[in-house]
Protein backbone atom coordinates (compact mmCIF):
# COMPACT_ATOMS: atom_id res chain seq x y z
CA UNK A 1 103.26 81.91 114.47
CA UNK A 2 101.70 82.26 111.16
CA UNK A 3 102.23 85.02 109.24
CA UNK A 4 99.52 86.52 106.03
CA UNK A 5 100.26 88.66 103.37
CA UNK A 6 97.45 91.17 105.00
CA UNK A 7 97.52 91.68 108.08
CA UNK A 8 93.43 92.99 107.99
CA UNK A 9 92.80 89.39 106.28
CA UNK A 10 91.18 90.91 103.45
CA UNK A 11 91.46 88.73 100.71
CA UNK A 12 93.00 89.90 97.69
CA UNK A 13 91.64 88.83 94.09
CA UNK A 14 95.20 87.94 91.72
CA UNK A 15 96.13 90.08 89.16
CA UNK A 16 95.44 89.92 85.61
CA UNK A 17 98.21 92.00 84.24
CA UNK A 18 100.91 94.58 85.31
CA UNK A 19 99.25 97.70 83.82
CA UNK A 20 98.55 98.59 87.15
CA UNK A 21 101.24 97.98 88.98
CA UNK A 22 103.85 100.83 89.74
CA UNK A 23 107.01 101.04 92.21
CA UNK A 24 110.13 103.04 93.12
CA UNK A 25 113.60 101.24 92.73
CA UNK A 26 114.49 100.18 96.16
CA UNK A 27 117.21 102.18 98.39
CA UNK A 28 120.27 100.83 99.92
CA UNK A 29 118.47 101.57 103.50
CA UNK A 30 115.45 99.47 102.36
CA UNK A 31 117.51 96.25 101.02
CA UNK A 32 119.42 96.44 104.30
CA UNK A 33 115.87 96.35 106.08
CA UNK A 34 114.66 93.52 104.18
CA UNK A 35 118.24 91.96 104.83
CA UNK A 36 117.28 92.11 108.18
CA UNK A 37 114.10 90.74 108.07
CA UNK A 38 115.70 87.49 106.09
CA UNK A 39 118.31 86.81 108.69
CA UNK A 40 115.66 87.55 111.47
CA UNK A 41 113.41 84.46 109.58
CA UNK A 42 116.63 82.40 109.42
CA UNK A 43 117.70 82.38 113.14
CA UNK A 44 113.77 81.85 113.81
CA UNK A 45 114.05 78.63 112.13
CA UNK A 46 117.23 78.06 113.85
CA UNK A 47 116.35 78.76 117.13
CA UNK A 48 112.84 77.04 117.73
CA UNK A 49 114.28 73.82 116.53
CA UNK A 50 112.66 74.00 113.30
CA UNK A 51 115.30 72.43 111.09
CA UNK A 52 114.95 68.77 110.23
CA UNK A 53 114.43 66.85 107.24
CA UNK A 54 110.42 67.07 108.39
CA UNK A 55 107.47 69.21 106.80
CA UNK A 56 105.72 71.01 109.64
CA UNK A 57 102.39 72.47 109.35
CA UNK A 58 101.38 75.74 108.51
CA UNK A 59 97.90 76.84 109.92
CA UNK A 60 94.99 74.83 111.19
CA UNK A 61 95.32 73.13 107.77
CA UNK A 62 96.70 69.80 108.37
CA UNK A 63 96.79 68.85 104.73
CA UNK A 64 99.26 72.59 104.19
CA UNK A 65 102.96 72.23 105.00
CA UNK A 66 106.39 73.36 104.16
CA UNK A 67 109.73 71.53 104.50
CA UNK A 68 112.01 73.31 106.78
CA UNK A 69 114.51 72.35 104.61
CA UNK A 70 113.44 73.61 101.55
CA UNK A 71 112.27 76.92 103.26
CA UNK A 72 116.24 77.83 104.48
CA UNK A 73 117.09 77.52 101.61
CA UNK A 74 114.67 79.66 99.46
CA UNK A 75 115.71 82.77 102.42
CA UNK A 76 119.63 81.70 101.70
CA UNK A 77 119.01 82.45 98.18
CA UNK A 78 116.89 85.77 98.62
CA UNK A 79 119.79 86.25 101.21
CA UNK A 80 122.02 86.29 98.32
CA UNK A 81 120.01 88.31 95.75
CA UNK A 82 119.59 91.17 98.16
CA UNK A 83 123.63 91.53 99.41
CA UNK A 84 124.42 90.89 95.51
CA UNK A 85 121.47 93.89 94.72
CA UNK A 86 122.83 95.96 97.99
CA UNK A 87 126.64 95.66 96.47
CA UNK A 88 125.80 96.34 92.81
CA UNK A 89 124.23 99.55 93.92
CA UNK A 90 127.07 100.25 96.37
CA UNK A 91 129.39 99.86 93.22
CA UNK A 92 126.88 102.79 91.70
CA UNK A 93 127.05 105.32 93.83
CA UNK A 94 130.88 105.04 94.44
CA UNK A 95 130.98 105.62 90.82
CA UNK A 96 129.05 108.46 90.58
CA UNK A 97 129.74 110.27 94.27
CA UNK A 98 133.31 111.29 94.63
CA UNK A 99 135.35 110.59 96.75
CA UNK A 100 136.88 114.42 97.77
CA UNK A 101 135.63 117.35 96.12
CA UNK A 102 137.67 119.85 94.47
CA UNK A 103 137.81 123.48 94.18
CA UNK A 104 140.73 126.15 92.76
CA UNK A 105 141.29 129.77 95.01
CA UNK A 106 141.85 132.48 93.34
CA UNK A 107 145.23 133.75 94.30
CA UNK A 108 145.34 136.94 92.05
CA UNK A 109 144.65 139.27 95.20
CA UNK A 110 147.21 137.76 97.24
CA UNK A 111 149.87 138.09 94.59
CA UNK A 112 150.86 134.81 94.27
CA UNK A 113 148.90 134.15 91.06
């Protein structure tokens, strides 16, 4: 199965610049998705036999190919990068969330304060 960028196959001119570029920091729920998506590649590769020390094709180009090899271990590193990403912001939010909330009664009616 090949996979494209765009679905539509529109082709996409490159970027000169960032000016134009804009994005949201991603949530936990979205790293966890792409998380996902990288272990879902990796047992792909696993499970069709695609690991050896070959480059396979990709496409009906024969002259494009990608070492199996090489690609495991460019999604073992992005593996890494997101859980270390997912864990730093983990680390965040315990810091600012509590853990219990706190509140004082007033006991002045009851006579006990």
């Amino acid at each position: 199965m090949v996979r494209t960028a765009d679905p539509t196959g529109v082709e996409m001119s490159d970027l000169e610049d960032l000016s134009g570029v804009a994005g949201v920091e991603l949530s936990v729920e979205a790293i966890y998705g792409i998380l996902e998506q990288i272990d879902l590649d990796i047992l792909n590769l696993v499970r069709e036999g695609k690991l050896s020390a070959l480059k396979y094709a990709v496409g009906t180009d024969p002259k494009a190919s990608v070492d199996r090899g090489a690609n495991l271990k460019a999604l073992m590193l992005a593996r890494k990068q997101y859980e270390e990403l997912v864990q730093e912001k983990l680390k965040r939010q315990e810091l600012v969330e509590p853990g219990w909330e706190v509140s004082q009664g007033d006991c002045s009616r009851t006579g006990m304060g």
